[in-house]
PDB file of N, CA and C in Angstrom:
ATOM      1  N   UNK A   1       0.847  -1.197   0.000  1.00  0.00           N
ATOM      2  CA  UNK A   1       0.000   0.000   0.000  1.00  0.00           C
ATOM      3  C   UNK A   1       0.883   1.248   0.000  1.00  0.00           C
ATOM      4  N   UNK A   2       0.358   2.018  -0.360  1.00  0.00           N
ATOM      5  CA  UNK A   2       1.219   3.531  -1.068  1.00  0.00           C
ATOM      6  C   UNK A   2       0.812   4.520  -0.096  1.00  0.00           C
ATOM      7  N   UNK A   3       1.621   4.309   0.952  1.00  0.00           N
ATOM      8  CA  UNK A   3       1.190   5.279   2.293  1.00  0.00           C
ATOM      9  C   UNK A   3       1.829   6.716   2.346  1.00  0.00           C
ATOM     10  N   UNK A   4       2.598   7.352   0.927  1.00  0.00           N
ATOM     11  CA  UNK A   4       3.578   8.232   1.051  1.00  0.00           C
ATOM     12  C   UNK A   4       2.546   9.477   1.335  1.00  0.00           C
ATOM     13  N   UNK A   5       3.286  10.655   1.472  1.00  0.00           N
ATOM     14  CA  UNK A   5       2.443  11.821   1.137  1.00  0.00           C
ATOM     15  C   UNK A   5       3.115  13.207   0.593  1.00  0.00           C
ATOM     16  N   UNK A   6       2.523  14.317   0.324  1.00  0.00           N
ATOM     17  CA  UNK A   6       2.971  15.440  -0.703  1.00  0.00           C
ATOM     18  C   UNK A   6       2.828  16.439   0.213  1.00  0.00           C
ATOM     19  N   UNK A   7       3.747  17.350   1.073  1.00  0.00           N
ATOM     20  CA  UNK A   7       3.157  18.347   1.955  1.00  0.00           C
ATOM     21  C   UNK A   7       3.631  19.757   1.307  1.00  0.00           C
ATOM     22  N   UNK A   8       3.492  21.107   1.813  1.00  0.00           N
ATOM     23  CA  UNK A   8       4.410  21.991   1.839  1.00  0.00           C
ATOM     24  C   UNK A   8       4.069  23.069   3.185  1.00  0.00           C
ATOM     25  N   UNK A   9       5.212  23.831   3.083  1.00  0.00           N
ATOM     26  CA  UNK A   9       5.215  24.506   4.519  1.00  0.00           C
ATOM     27  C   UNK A   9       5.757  26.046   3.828  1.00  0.00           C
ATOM     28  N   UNK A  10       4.887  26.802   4.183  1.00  0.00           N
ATOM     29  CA  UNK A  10       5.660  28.661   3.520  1.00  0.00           C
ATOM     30  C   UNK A  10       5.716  29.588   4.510  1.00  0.00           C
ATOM     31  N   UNK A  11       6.937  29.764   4.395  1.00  0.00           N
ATOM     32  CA  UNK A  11       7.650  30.799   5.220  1.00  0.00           C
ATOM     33  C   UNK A  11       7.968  32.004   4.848  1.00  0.00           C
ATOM     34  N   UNK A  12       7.699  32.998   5.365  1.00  0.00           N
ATOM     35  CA  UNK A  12       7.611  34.452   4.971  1.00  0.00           C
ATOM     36  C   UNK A  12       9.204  35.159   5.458  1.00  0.00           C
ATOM     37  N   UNK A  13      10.097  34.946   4.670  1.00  0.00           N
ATOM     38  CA  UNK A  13      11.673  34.853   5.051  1.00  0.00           C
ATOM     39  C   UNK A  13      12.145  36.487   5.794  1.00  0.00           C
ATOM     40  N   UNK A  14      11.113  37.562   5.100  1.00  0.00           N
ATOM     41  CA  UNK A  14      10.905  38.534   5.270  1.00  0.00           C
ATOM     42  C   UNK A  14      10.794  38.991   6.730  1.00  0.00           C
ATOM     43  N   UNK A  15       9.591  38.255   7.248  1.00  0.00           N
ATOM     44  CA  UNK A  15       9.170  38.377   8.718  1.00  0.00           C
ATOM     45  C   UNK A  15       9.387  37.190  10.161  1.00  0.00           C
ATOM     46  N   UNK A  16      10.436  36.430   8.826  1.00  0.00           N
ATOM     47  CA  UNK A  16      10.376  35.441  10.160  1.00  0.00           C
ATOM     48  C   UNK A  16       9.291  33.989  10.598  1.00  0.00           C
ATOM     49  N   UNK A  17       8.255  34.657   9.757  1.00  0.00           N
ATOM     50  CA  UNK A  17       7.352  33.983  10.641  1.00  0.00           C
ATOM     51  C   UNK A  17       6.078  33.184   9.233  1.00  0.00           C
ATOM     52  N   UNK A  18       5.524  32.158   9.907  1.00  0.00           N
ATOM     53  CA  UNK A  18       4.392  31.586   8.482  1.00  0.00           C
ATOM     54  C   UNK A  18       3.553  32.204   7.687  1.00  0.00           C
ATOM     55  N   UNK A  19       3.225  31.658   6.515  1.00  0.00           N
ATOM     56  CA  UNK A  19       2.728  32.452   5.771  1.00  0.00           C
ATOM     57  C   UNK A  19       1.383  31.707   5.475  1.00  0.00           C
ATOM     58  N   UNK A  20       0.258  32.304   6.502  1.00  0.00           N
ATOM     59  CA  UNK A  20      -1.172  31.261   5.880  1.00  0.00           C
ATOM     60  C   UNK A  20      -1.956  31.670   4.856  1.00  0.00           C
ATOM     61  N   UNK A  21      -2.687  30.850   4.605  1.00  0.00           N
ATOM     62  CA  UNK A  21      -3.781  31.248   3.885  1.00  0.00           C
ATOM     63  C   UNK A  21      -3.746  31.383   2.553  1.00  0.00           C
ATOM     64  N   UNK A  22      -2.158  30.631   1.846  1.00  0.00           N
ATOM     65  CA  UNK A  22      -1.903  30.776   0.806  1.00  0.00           C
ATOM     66  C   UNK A  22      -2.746  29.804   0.318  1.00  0.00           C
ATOM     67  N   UNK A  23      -3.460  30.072  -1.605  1.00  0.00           N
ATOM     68  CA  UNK A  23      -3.800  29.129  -2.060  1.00  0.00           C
ATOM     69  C   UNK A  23      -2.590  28.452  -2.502  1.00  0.00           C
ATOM     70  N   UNK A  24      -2.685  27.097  -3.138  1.00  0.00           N
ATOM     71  CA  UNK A  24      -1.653  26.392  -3.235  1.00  0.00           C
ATOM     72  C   UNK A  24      -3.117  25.051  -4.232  1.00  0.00           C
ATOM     73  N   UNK A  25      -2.693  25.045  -5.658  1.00  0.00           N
ATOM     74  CA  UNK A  25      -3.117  24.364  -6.719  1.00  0.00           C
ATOM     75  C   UNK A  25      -2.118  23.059  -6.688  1.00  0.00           C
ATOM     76  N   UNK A  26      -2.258  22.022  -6.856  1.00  0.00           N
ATOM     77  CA  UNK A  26      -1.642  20.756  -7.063  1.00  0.00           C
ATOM     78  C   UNK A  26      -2.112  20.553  -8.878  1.00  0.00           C
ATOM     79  N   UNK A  27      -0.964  19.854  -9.370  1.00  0.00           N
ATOM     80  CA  UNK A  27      -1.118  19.339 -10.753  1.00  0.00           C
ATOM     81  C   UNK A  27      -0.467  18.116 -10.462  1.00  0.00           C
ATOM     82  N   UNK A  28      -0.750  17.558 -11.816  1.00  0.00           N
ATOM     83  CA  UNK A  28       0.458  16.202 -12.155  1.00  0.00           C
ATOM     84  C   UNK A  28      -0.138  16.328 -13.688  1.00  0.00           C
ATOM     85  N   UNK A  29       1.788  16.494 -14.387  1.00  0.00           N
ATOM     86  CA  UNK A  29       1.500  15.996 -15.967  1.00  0.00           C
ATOM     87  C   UNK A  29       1.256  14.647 -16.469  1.00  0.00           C
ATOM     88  N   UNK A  30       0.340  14.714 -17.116  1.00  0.00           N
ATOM     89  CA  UNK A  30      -0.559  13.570 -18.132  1.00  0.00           C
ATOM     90  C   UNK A  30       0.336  12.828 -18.811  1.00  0.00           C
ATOM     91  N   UNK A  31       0.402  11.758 -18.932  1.00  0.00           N
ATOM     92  CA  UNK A  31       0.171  10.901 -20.029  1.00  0.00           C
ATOM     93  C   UNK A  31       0.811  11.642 -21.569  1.00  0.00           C
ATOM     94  N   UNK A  32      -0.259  12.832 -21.567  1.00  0.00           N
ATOM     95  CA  UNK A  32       0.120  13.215 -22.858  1.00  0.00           C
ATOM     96  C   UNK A  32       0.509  14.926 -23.116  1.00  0.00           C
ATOM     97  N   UNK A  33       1.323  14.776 -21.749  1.00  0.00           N
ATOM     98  CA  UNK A  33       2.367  16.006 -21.438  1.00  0.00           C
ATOM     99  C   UNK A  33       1.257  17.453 -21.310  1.00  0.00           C
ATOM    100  N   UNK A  34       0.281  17.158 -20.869  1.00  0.00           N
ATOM    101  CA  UNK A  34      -0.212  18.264 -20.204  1.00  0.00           C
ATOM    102  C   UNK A  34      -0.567  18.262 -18.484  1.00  0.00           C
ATOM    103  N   UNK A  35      -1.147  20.098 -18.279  1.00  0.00           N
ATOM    104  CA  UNK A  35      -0.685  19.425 -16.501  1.00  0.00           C
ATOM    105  C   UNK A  35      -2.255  19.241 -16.453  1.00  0.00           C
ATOM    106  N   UNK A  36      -2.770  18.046 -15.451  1.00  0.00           N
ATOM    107  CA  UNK A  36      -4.103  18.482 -14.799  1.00  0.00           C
ATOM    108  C   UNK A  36      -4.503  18.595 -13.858  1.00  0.00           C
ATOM    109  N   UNK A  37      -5.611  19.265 -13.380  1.00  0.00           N
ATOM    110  CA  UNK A  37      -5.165  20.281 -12.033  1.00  0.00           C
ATOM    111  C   UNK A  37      -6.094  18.962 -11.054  1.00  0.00           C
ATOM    112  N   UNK A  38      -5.116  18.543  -9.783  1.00  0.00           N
ATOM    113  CA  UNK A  38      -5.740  17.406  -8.848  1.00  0.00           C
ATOM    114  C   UNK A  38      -6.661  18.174  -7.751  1.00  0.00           C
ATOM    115  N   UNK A  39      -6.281  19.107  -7.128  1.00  0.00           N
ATOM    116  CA  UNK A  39      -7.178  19.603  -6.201  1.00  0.00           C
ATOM    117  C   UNK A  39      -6.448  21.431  -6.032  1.00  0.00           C
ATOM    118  N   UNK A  40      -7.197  21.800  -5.454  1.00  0.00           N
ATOM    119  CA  UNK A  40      -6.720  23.580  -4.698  1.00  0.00           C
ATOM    120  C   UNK A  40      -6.490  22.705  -3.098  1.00  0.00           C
ATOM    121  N   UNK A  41      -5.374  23.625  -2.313  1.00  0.00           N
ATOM    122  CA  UNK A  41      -5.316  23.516  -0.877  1.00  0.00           C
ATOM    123  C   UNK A  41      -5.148  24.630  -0.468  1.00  0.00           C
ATOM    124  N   UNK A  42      -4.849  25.265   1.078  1.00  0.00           N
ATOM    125  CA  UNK A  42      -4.321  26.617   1.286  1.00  0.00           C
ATOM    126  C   UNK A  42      -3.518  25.849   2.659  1.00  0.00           C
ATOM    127  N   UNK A  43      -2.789  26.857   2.659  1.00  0.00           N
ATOM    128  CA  UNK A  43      -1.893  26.833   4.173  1.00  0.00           C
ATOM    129  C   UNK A  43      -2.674  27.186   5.469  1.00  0.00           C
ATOM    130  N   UNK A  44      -2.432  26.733   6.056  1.00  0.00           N
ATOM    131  CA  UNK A  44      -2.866  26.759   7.457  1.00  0.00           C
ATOM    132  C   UNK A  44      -2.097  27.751   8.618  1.00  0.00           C
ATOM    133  N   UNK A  45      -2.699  28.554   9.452  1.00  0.00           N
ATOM    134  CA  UNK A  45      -2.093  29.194  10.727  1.00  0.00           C
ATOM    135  C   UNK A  45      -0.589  29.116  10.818  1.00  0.00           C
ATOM    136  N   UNK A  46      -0.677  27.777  10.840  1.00  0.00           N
ATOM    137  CA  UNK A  46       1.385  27.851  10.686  1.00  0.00           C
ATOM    138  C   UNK A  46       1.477  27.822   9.292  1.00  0.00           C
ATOM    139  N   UNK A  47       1.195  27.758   8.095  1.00  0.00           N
ATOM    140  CA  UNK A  47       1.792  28.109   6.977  1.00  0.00           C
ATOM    141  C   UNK A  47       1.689  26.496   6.226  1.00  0.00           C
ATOM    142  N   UNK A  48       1.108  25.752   6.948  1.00  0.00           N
ATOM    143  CA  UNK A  48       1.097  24.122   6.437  1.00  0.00           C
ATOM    144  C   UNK A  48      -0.043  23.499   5.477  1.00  0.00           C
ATOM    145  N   UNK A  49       0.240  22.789   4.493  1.00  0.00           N
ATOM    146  CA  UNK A  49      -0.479  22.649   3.831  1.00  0.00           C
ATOM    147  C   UNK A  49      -0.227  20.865   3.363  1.00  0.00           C
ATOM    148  N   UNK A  50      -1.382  19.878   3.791  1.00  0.00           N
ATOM    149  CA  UNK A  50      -1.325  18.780   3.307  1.00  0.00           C
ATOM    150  C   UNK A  50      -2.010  18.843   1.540  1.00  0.00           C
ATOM    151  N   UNK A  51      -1.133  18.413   0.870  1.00  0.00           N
ATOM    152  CA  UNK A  51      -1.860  18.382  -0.356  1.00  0.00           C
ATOM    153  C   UNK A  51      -2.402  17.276  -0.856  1.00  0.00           C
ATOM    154  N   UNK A  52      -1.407  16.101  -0.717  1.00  0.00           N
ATOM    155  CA  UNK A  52      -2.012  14.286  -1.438  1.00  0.00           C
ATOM    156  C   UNK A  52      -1.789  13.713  -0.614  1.00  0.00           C
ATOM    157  N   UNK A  53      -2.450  12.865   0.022  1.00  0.00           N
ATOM    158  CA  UNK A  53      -2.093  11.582   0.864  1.00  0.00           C
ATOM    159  C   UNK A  53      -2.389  10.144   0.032  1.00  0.00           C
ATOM    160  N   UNK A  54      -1.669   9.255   0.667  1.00  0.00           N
ATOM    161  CA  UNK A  54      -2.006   7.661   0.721  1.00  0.00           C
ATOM    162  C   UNK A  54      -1.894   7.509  -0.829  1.00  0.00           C
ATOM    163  N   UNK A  55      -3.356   6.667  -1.409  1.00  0.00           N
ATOM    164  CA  UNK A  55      -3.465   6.116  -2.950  1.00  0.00           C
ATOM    165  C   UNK A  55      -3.275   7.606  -3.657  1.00  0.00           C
ATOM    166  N   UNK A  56      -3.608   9.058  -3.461  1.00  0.00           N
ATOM    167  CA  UNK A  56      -3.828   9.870  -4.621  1.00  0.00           C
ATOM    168  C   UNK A  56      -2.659  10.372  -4.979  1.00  0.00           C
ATOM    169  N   UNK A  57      -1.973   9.685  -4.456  1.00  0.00           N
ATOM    170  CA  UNK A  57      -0.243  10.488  -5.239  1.00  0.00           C
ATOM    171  C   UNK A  57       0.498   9.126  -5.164  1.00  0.00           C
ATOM    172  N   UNK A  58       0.465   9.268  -7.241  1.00  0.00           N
ATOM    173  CA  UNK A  58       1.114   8.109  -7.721  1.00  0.00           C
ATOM    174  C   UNK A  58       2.120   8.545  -7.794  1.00  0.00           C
ATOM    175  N   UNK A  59       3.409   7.886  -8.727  1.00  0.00           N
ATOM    176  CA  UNK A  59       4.607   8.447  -9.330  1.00  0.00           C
ATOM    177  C   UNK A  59       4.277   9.420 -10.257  1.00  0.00           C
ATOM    178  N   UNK A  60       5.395  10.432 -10.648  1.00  0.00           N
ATOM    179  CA  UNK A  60       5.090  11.596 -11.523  1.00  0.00           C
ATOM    180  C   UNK A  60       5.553  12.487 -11.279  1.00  0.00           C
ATOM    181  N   UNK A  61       4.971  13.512 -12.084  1.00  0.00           N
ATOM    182  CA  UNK A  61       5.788  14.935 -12.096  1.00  0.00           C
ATOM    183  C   UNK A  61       4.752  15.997 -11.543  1.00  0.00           C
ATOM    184  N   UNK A  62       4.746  16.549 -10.929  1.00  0.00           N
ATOM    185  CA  UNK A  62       4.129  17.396 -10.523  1.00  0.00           C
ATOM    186  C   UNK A  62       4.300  18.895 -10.219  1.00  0.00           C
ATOM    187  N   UNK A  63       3.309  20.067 -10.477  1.00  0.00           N
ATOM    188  CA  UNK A  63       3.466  21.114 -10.159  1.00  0.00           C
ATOM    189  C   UNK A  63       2.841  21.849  -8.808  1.00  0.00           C
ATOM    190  N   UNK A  64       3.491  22.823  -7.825  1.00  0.00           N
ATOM    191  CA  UNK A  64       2.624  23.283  -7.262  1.00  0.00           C
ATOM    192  C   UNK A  64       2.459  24.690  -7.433  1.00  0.00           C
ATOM    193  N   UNK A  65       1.422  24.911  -7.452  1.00  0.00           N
ATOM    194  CA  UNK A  65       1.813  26.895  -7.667  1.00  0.00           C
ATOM    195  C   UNK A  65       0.789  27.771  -6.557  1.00  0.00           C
ATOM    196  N   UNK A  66       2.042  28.466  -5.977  1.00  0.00           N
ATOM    197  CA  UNK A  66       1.660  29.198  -5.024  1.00  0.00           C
ATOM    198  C   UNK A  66       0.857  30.441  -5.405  1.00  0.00           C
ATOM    199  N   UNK A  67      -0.163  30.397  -4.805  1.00  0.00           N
ATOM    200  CA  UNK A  67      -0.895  31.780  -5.152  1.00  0.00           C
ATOM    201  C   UNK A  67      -0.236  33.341  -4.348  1.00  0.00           C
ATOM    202  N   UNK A  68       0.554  33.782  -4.340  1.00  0.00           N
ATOM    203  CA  UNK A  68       1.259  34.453  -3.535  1.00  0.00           C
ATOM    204  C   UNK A  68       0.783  35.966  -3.458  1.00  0.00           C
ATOM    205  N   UNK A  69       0.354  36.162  -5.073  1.00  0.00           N
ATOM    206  CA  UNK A  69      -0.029  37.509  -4.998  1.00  0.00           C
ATOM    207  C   UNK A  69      -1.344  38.232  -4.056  1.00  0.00           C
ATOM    208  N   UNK A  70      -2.269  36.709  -3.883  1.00  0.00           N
ATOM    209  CA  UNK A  70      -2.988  37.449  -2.893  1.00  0.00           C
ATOM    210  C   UNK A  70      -3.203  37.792  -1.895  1.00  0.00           C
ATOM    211  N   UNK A  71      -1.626  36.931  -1.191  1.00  0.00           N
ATOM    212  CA  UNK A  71      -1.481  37.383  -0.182  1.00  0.00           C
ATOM    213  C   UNK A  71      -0.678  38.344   0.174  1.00  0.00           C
ATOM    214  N   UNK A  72      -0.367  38.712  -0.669  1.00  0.00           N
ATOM    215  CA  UNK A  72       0.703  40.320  -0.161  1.00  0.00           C
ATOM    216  C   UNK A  72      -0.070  41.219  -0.127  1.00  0.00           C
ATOM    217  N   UNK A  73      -1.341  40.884  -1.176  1.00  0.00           N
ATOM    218  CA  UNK A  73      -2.031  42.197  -1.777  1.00  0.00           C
ATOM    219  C   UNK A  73      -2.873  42.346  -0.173  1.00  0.00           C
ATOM    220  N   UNK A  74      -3.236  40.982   0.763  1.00  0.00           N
ATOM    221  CA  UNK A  74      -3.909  41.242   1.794  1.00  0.00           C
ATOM    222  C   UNK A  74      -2.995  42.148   2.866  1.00  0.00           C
ATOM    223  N   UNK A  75      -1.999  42.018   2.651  1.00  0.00           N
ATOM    224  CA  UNK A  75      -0.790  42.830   3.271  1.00  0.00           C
ATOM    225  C   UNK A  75      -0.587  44.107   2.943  1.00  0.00           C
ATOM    226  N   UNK A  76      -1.329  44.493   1.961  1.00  0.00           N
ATOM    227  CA  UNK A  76      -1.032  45.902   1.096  1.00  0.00           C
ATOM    228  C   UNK A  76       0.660  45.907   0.929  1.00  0.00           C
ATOM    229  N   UNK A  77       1.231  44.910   0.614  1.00  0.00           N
ATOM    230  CA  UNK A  77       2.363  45.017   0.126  1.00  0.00           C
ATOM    231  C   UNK A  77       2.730  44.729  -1.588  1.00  0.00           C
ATOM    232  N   UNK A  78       3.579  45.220  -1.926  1.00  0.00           N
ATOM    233  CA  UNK A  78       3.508  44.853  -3.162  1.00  0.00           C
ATOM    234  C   UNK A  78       4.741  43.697  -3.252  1.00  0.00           C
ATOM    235  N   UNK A  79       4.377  42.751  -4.434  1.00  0.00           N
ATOM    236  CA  UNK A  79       5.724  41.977  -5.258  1.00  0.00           C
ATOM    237  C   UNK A  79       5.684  41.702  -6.244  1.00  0.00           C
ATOM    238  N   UNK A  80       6.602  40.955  -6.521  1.00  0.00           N
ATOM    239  CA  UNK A  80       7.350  40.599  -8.225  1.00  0.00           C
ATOM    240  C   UNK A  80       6.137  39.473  -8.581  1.00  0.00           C
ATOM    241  N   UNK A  81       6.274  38.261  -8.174  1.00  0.00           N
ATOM    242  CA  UNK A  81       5.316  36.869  -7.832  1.00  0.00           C
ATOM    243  C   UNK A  81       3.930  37.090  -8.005  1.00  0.00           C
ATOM    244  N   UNK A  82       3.316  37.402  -9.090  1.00  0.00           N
ATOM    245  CA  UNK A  82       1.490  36.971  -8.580  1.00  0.00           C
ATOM    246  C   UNK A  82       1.078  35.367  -7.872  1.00  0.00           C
ATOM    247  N   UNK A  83       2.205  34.481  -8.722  1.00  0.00           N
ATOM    248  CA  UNK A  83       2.193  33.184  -8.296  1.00  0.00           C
ATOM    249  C   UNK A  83       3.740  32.492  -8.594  1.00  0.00           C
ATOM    250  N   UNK A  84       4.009  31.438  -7.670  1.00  0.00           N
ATOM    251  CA  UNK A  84       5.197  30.332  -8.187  1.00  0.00           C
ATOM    252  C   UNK A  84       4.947  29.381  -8.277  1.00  0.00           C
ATOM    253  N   UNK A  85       5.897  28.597  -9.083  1.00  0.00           N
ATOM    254  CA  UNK A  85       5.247  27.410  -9.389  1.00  0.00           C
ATOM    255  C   UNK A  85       6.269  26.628  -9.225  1.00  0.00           C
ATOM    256  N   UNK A  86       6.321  25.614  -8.617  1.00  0.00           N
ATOM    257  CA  UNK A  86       7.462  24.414  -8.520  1.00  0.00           C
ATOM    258  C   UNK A  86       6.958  23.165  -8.984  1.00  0.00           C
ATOM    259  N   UNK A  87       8.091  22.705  -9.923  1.00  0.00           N
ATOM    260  CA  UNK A  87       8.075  21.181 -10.512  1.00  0.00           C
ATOM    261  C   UNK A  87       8.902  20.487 -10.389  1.00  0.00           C
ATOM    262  N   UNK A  88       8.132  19.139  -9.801  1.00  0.00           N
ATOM    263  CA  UNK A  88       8.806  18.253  -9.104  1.00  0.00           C
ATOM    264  C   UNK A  88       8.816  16.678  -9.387  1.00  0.00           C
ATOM    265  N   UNK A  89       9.793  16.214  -9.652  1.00  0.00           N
ATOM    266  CA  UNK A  89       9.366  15.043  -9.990  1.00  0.00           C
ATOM    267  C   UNK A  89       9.569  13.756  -8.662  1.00  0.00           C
ATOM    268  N   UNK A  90       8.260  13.018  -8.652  1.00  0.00           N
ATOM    269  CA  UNK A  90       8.316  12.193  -7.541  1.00  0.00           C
ATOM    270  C   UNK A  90       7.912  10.787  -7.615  1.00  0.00           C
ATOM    271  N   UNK A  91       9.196   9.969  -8.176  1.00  0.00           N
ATOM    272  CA  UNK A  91       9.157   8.414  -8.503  1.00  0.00           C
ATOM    273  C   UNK A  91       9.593   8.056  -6.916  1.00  0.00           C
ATOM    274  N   UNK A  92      10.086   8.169  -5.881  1.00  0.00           N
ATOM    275  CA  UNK A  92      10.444   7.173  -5.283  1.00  0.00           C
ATOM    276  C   UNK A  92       9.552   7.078  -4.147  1.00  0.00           C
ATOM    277  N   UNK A  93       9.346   5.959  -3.536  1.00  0.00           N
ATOM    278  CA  UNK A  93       8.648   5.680  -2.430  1.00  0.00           C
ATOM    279  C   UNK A  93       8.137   6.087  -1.194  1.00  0.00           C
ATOM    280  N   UNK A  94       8.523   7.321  -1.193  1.00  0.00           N
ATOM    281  CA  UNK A  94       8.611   8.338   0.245  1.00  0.00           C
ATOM    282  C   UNK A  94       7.796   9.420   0.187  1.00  0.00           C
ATOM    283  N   UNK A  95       7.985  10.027   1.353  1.00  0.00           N
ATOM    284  CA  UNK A  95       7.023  11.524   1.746  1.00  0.00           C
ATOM    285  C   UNK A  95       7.647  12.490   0.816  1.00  0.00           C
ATOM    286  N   UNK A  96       7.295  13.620   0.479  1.00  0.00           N
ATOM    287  CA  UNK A  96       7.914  14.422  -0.071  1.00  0.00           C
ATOM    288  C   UNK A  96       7.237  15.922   0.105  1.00  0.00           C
ATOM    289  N   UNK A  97       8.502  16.853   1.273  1.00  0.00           N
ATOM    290  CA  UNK A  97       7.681  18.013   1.593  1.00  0.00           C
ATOM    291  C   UNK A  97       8.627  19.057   1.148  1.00  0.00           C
ATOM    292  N   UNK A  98       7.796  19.959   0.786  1.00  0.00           N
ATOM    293  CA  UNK A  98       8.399  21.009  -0.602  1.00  0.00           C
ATOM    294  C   UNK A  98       7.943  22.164   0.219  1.00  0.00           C
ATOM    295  N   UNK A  99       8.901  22.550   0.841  1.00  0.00           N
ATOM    296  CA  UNK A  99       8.601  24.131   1.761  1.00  0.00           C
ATOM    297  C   UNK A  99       8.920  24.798   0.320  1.00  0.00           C
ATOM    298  N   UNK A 100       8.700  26.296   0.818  1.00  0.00           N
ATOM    299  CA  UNK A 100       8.576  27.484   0.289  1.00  0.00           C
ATOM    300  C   UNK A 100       9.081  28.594   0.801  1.00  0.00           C
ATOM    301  N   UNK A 101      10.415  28.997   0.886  1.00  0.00           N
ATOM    302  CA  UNK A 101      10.929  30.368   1.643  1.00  0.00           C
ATOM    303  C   UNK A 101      10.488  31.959   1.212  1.00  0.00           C
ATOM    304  N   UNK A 102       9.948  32.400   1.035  1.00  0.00           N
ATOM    305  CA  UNK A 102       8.869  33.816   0.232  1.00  0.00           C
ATOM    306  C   UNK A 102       9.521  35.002   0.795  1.00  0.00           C
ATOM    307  N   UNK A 103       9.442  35.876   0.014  1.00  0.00           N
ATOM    308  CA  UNK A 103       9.836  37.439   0.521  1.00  0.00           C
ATOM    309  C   UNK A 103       8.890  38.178  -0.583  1.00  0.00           C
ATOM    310  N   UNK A 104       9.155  39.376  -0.804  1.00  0.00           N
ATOM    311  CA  UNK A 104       8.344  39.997  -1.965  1.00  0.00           C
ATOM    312  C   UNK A 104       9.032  39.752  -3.061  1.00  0.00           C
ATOM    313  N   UNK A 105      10.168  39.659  -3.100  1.00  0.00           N
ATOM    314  CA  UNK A 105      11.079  39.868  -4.572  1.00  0.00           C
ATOM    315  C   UNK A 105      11.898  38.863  -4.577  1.00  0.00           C
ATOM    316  N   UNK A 106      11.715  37.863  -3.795  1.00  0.00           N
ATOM    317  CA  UNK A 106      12.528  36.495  -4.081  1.00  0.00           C
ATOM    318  C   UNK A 106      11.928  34.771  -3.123  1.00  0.00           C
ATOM    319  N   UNK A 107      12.751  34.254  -3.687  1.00  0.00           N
ATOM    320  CA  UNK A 107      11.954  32.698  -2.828  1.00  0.00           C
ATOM    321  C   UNK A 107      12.852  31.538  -3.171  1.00  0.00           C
ATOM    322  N   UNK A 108      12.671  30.621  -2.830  1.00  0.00           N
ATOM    323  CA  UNK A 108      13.574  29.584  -2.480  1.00  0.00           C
ATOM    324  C   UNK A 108      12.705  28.348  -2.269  1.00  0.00           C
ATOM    325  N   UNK A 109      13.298  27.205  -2.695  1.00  0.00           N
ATOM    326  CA  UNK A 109      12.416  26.575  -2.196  1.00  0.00           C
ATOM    327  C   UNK A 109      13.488  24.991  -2.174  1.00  0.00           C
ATOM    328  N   UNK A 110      13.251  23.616  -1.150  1.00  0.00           N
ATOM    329  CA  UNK A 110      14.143  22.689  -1.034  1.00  0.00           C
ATOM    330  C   UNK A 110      13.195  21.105  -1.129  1.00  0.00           C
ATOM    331  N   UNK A 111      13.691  20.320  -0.926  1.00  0.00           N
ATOM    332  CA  UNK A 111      13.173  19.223   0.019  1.00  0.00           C
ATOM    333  C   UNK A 111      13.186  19.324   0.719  1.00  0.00           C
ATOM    334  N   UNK A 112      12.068  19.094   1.891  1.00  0.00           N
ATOM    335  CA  UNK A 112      12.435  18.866   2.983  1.00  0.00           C
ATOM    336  C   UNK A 112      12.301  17.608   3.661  1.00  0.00           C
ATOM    337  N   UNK A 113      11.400  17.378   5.072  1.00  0.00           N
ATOM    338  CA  UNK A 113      11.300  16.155   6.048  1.00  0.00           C
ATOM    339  C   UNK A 113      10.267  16.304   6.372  1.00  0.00           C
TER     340      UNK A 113
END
């Protein structure tokens, strides 16, 4: 049984501190090299966001794209980013959590644990 899972965690590098309430779109490319969209999630209070668990995340490639711009705009701040998007490819057997380091004008992003 395929118990892995897909998380991410966004951090506002700027302030130190989490970044909620982000939307956050899940994809995986097709078969026939297009993306299709699996579900919307948002971050949570601490900035956490479960996206796939268990059977719904097969092997593949996947995108996530951060909705970022609307949350600055709730900030009345401005940035570069309306959205980011990270692609990832995930054949092997394990968890796989894809933080997000954010500022207005830059970002980062790793594997994590």
């Amino acid at each position: 049984m395929n118990t892995r899972k897909l998380s991410t965690h966004v951090l506002e590098t700027s302030t130190g501190k989490a970044a909620p309430n982000i939307k956050v779109t899940v994809y995986r490319l097709d078969e026939i090299q297009e993306w299709k969209a699996i579900r919307p999630g948002q971050t949570n209070a601490d900035g956490r966001c479960l996206l796939l668990d268990h059977g719904e995340f097969p092997n593949g490639i996947y995108k996530l794209t951060f909705h970022v711009g609307a949350y600055f705009a709730a900030k009345n701040q401005t940035t570069l980013y309306p959205a980011i998007d990270i692609i990832a490819e995930c054949n092997e057997n394990q968890n796989y959590h894809i933080p997000l380091l954010l500022s207005p004008y830059g970002y980062t992003t790793y594997r994590g644990t």
